[in-house]
PDB file of N, CA and C in Angstrom:
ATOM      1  N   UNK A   1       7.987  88.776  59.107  1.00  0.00           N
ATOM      2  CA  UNK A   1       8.469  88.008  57.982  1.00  0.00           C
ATOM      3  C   UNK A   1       9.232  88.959  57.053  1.00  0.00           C
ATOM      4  N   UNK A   2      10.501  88.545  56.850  1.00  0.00           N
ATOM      5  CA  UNK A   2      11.688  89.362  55.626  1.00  0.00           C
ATOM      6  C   UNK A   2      11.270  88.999  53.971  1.00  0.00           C
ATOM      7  N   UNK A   3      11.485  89.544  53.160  1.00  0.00           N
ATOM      8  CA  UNK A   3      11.232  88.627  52.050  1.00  0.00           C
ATOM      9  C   UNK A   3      12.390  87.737  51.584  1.00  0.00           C
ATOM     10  N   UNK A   4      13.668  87.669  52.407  1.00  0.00           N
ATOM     11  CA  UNK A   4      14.752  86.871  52.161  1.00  0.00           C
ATOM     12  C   UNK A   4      13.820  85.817  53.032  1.00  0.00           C
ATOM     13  N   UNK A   5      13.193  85.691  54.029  1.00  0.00           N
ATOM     14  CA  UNK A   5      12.309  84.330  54.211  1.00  0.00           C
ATOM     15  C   UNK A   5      11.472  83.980  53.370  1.00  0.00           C
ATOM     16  N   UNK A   6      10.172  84.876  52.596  1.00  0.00           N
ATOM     17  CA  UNK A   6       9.453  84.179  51.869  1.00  0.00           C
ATOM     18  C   UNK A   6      10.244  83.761  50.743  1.00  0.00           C
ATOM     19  N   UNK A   7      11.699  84.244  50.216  1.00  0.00           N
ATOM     20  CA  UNK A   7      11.767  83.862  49.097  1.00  0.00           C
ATOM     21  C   UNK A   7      12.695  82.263  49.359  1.00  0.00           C
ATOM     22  N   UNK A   8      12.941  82.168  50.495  1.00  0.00           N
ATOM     23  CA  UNK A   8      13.600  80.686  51.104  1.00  0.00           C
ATOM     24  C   UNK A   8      12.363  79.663  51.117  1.00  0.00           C
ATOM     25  N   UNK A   9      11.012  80.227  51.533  1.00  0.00           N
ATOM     26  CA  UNK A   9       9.786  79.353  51.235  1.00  0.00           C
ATOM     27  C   UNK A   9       9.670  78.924  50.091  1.00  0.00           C
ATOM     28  N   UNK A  10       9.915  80.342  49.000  1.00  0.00           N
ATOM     29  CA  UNK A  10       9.357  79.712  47.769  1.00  0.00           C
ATOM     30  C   UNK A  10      10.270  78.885  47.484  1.00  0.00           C
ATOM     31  N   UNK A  11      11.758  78.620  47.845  1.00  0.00           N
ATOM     32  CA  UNK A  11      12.844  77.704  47.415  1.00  0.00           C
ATOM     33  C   UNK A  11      11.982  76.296  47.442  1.00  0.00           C
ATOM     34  N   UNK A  12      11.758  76.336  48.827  1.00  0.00           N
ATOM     35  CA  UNK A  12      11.060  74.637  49.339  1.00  0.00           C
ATOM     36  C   UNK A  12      10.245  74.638  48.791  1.00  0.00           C
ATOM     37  N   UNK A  13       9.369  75.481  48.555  1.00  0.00           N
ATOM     38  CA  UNK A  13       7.743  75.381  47.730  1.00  0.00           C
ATOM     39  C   UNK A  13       8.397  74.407  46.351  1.00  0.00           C
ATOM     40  N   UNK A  14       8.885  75.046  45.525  1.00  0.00           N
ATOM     41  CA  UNK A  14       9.384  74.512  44.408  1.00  0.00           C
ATOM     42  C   UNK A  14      10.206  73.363  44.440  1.00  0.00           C
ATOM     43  N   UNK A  15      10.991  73.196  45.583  1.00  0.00           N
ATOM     44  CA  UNK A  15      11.749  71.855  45.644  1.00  0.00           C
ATOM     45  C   UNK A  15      10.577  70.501  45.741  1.00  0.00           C
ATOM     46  N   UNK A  16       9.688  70.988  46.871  1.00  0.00           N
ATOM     47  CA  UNK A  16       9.071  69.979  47.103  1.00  0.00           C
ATOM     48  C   UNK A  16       7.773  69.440  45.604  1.00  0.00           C
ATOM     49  N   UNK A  17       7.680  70.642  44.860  1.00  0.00           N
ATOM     50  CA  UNK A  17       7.053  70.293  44.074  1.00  0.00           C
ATOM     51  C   UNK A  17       7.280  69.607  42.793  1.00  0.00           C
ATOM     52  N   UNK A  18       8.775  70.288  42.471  1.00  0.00           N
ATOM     53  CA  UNK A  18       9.403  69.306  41.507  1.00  0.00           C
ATOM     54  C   UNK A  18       9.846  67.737  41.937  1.00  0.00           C
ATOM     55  N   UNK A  19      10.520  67.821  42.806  1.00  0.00           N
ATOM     56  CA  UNK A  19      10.966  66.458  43.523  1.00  0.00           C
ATOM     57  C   UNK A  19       9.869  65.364  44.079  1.00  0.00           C
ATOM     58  N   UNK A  20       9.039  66.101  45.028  1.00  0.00           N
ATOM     59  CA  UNK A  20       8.635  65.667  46.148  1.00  0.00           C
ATOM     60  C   UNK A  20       7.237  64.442  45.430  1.00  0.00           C
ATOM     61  N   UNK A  21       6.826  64.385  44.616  1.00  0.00           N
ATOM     62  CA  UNK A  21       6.153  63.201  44.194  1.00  0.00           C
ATOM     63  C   UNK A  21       6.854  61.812  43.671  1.00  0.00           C
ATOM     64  N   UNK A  22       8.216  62.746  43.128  1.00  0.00           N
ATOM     65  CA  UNK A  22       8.676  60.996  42.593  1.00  0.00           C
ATOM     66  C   UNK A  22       9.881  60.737  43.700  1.00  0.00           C
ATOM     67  N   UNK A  23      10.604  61.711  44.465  1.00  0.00           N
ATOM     68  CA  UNK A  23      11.773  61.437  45.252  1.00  0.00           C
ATOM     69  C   UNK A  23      11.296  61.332  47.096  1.00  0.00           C
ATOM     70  N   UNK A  24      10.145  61.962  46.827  1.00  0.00           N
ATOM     71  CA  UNK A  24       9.667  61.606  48.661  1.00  0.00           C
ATOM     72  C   UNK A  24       8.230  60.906  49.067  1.00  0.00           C
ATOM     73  N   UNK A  25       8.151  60.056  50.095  1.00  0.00           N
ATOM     74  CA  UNK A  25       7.024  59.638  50.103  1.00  0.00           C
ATOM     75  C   UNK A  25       5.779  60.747  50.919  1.00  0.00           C
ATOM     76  N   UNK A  26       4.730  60.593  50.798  1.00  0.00           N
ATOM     77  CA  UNK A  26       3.232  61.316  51.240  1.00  0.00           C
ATOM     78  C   UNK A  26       3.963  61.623  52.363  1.00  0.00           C
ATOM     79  N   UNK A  27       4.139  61.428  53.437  1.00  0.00           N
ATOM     80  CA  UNK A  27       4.520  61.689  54.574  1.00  0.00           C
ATOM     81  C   UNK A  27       6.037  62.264  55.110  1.00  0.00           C
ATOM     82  N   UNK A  28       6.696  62.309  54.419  1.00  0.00           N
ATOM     83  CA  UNK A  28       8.118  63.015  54.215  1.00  0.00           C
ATOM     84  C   UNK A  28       7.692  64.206  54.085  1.00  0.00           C
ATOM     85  N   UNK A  29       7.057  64.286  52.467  1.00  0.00           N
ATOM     86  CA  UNK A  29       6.641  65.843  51.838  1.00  0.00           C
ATOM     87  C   UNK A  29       5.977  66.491  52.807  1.00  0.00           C
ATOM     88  N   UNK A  30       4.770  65.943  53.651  1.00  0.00           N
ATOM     89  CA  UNK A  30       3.969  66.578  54.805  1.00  0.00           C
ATOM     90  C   UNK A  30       5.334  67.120  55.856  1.00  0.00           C
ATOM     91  N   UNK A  31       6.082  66.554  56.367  1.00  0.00           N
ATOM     92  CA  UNK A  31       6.742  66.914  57.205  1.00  0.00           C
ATOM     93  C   UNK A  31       7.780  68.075  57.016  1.00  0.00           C
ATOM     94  N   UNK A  32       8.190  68.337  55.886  1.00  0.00           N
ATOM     95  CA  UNK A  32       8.918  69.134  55.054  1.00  0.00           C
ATOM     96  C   UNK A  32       7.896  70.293  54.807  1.00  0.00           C
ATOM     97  N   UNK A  33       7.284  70.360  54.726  1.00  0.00           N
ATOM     98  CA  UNK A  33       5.999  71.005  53.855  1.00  0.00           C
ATOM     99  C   UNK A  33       5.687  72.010  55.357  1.00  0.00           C
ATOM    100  N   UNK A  34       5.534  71.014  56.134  1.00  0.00           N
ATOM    101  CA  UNK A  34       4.620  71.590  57.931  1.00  0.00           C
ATOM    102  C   UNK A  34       6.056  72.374  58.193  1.00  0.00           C
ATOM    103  N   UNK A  35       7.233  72.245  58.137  1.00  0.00           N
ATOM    104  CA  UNK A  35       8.592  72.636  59.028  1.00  0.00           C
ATOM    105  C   UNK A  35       8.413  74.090  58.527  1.00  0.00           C
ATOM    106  N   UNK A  36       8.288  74.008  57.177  1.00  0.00           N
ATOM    107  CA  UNK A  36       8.181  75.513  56.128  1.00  0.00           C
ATOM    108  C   UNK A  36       7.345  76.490  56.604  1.00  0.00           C
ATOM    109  N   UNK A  37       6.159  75.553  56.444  1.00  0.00           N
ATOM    110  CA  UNK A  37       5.139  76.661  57.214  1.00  0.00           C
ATOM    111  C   UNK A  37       5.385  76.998  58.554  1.00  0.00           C
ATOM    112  N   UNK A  38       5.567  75.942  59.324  1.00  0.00           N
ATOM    113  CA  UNK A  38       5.810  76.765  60.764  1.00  0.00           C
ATOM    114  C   UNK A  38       6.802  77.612  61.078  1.00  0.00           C
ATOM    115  N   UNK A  39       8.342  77.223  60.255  1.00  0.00           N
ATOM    116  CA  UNK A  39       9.720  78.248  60.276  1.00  0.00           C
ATOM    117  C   UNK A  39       9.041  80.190  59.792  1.00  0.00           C
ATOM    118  N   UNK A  40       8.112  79.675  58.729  1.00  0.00           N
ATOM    119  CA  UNK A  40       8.032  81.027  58.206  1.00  0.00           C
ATOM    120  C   UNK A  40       7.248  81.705  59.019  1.00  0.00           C
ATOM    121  N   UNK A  41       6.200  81.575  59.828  1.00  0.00           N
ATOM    122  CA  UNK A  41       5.302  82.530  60.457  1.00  0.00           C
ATOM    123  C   UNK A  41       5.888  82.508  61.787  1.00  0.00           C
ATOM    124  N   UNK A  42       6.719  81.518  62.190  1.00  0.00           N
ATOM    125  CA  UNK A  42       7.482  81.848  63.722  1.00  0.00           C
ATOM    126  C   UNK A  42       8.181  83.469  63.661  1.00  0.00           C
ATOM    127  N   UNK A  43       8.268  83.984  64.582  1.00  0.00           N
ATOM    128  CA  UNK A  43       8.689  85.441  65.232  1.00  0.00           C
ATOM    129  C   UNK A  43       9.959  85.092  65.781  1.00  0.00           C
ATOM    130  N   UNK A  44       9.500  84.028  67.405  1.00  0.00           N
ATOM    131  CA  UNK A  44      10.219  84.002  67.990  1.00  0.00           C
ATOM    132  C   UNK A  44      11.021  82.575  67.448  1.00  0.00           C
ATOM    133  N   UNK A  45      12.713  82.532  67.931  1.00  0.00           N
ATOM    134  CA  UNK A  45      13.710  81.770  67.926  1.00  0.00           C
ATOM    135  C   UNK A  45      13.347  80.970  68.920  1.00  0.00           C
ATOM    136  N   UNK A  46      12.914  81.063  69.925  1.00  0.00           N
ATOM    137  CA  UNK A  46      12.908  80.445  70.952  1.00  0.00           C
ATOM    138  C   UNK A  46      11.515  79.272  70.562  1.00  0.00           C
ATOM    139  N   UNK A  47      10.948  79.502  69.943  1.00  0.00           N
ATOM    140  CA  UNK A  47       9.307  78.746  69.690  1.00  0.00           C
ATOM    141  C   UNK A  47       9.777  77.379  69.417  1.00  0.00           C
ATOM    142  N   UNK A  48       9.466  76.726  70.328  1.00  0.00           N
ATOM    143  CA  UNK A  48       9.602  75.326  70.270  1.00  0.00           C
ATOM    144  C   UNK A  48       8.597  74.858  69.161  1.00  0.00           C
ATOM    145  N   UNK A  49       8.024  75.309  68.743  1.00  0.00           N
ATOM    146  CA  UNK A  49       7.281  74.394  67.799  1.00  0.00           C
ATOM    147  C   UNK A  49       8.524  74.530  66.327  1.00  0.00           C
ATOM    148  N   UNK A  50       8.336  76.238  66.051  1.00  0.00           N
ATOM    149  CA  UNK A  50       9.547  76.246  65.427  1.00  0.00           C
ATOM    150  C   UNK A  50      11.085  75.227  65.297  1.00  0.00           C
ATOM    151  N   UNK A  51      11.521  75.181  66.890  1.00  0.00           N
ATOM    152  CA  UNK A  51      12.637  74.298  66.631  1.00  0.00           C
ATOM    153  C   UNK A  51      12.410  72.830  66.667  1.00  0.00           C
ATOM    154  N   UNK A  52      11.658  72.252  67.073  1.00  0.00           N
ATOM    155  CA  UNK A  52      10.971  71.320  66.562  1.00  0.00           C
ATOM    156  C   UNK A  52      10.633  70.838  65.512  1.00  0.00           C
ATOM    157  N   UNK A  53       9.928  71.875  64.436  1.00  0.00           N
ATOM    158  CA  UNK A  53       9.903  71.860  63.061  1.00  0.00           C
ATOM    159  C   UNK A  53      11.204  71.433  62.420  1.00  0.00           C
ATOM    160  N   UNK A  54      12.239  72.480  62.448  1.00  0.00           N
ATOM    161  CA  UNK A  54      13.650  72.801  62.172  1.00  0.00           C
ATOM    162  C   UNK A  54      14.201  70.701  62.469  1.00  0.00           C
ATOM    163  N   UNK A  55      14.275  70.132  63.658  1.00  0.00           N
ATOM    164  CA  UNK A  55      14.655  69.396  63.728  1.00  0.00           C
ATOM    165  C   UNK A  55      14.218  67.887  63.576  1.00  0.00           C
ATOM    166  N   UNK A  56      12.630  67.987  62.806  1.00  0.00           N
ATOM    167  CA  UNK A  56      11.741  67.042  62.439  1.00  0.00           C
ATOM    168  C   UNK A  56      12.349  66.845  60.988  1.00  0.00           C
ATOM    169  N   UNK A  57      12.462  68.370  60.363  1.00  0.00           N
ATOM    170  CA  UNK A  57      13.016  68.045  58.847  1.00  0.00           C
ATOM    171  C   UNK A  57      14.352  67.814  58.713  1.00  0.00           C
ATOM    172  N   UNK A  58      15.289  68.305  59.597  1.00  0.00           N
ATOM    173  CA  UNK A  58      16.552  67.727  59.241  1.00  0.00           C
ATOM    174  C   UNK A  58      16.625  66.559  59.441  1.00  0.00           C
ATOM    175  N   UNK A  59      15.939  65.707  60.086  1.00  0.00           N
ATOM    176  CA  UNK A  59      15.210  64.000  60.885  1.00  0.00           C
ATOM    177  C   UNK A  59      15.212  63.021  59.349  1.00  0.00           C
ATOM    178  N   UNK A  60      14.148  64.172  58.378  1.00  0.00           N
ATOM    179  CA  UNK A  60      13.525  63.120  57.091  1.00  0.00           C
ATOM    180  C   UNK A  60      14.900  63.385  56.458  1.00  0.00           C
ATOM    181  N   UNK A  61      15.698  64.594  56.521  1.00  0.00           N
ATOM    182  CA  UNK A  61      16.504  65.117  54.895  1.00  0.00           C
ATOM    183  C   UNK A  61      17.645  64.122  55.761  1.00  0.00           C
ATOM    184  N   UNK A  62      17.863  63.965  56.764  1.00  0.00           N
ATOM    185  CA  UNK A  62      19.319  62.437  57.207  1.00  0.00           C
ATOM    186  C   UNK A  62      18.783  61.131  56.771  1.00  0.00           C
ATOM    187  N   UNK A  63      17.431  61.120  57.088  1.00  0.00           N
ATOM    188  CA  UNK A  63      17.386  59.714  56.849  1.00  0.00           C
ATOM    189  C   UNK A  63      17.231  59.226  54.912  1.00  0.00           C
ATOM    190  N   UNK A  64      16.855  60.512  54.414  1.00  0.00           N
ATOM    191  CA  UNK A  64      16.972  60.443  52.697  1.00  0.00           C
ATOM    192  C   UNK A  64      18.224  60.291  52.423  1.00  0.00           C
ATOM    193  N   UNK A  65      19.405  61.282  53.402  1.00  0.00           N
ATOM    194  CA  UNK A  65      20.465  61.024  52.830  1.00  0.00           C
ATOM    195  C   UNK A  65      21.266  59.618  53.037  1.00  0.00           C
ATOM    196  N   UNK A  66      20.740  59.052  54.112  1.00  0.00           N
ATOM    197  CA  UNK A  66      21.253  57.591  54.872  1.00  0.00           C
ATOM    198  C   UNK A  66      20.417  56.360  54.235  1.00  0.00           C
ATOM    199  N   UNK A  67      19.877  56.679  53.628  1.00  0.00           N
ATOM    200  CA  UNK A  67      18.570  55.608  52.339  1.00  0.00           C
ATOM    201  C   UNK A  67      19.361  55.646  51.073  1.00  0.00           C
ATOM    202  N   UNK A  68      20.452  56.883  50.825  1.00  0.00           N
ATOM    203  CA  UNK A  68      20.892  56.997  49.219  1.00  0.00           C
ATOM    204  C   UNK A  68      19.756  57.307  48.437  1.00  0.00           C
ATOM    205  N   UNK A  69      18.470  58.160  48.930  1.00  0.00           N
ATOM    206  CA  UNK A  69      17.935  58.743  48.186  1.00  0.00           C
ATOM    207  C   UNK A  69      18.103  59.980  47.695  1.00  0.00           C
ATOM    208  N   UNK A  70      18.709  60.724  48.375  1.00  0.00           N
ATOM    209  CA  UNK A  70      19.012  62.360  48.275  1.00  0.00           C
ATOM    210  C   UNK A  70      20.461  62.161  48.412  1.00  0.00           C
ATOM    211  N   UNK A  71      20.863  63.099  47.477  1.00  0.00           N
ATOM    212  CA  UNK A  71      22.290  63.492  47.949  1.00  0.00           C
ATOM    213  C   UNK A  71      22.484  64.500  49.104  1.00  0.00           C
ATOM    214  N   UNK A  72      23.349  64.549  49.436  1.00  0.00           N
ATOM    215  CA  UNK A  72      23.693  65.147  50.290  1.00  0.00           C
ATOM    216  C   UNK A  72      23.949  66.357  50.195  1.00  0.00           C
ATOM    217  N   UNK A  73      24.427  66.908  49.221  1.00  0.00           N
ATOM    218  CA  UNK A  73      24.296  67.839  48.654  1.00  0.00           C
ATOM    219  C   UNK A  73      22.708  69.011  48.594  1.00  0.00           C
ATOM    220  N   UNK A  74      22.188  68.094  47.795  1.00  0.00           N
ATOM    221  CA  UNK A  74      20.451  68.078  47.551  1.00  0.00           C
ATOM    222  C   UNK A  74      19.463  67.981  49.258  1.00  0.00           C
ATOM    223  N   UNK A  75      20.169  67.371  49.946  1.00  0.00           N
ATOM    224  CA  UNK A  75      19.923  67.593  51.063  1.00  0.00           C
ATOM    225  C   UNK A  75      19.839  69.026  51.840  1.00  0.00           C
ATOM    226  N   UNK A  76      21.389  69.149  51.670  1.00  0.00           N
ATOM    227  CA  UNK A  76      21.935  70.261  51.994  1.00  0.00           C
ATOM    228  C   UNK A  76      21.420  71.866  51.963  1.00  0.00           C
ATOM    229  N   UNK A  77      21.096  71.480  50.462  1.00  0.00           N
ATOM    230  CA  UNK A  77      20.817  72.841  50.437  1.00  0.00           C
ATOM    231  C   UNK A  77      18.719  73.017  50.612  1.00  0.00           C
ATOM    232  N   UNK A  78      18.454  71.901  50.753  1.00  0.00           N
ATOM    233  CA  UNK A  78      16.700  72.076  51.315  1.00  0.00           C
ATOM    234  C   UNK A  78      16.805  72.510  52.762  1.00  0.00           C
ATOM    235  N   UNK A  79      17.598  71.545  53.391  1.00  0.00           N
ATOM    236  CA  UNK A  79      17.931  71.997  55.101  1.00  0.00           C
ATOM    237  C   UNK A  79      18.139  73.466  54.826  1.00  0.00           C
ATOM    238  N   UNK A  80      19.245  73.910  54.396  1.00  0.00           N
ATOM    239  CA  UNK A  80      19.254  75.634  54.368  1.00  0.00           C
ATOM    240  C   UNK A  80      17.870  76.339  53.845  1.00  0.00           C
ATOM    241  N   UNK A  81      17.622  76.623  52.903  1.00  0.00           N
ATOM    242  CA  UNK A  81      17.079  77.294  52.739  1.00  0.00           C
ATOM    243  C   UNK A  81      15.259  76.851  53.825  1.00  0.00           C
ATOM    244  N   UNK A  82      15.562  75.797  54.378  1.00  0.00           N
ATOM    245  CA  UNK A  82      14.528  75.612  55.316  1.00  0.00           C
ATOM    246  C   UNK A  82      14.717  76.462  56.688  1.00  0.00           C
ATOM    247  N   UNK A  83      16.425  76.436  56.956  1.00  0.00           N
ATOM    248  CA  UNK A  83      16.416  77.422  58.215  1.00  0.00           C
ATOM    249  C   UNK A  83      15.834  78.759  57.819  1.00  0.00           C
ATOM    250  N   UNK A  84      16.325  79.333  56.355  1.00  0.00           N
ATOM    251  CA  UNK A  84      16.276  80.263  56.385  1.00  0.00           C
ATOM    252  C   UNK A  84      14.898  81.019  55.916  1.00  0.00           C
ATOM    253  N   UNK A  85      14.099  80.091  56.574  1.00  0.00           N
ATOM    254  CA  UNK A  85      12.548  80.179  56.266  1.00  0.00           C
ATOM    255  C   UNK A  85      12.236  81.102  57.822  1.00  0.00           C
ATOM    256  N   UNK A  86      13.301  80.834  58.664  1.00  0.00           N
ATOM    257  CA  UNK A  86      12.993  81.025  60.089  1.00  0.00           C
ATOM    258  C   UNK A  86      13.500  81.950  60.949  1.00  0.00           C
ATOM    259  N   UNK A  87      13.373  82.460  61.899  1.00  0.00           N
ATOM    260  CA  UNK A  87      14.094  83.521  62.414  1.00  0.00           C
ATOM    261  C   UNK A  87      15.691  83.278  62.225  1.00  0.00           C
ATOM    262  N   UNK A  88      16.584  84.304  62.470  1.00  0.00           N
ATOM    263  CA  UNK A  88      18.346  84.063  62.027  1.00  0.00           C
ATOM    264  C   UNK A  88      18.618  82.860  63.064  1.00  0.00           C
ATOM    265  N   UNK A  89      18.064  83.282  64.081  1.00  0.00           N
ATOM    266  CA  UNK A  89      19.032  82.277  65.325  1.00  0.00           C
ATOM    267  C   UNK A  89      18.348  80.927  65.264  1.00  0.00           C
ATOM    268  N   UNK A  90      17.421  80.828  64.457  1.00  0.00           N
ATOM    269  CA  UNK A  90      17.627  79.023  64.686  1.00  0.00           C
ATOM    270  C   UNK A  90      18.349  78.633  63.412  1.00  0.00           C
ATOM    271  N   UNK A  91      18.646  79.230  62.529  1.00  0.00           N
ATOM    272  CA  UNK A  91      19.817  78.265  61.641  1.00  0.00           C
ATOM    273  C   UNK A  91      21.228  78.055  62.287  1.00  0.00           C
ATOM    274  N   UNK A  92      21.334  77.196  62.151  1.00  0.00           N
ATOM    275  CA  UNK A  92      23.145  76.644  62.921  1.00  0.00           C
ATOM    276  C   UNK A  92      22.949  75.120  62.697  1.00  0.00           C
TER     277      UNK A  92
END
């Protein structure tokens, strides 16, 4: 773990905490919440649970943005700093 990852955790840590009670439901935040934790302690790029994670949360942050709950923008930048919770090669 880099601390340019933990400090991409603490990004989401704080997003989800300011936002995540009035802008996401119980089960969004869990899924967002689980991607974080698993991006950050993954090693390997290859860890399917990892990319799995990676592609469960970009799953909730499309369908927030396709609801007109999140901007896209606001989207945008949770997806990032969610890759960058994770080894280099799974952000793309």
């Amino acid at each position: 773990m880099t601390s340019e990852r933990s400090q991409a955790y603490g990004r989401v840590a704080r997003t989800l905490t300011e936002l995540g009670p009035t802008k996401l439901l119980p089960a969004e935040q869990e899924s967002l919440r689980e991607a974080a934790d698993t991006l950050l302690f993954t090693e390997d790029a290859q860890d399917d649970a990892a990319v799995d994670a990676l592609r469960n949360a970009r799953a909730v942050l499309d369908h927030l943005v396709d609801a007109d709950r999140w901007t896209e923008e606001r989207a945008g930048r949770l997806a990032d700093d969610l890759a960058a919770c994770g080894p280099l090669a799974l952000i793309g």
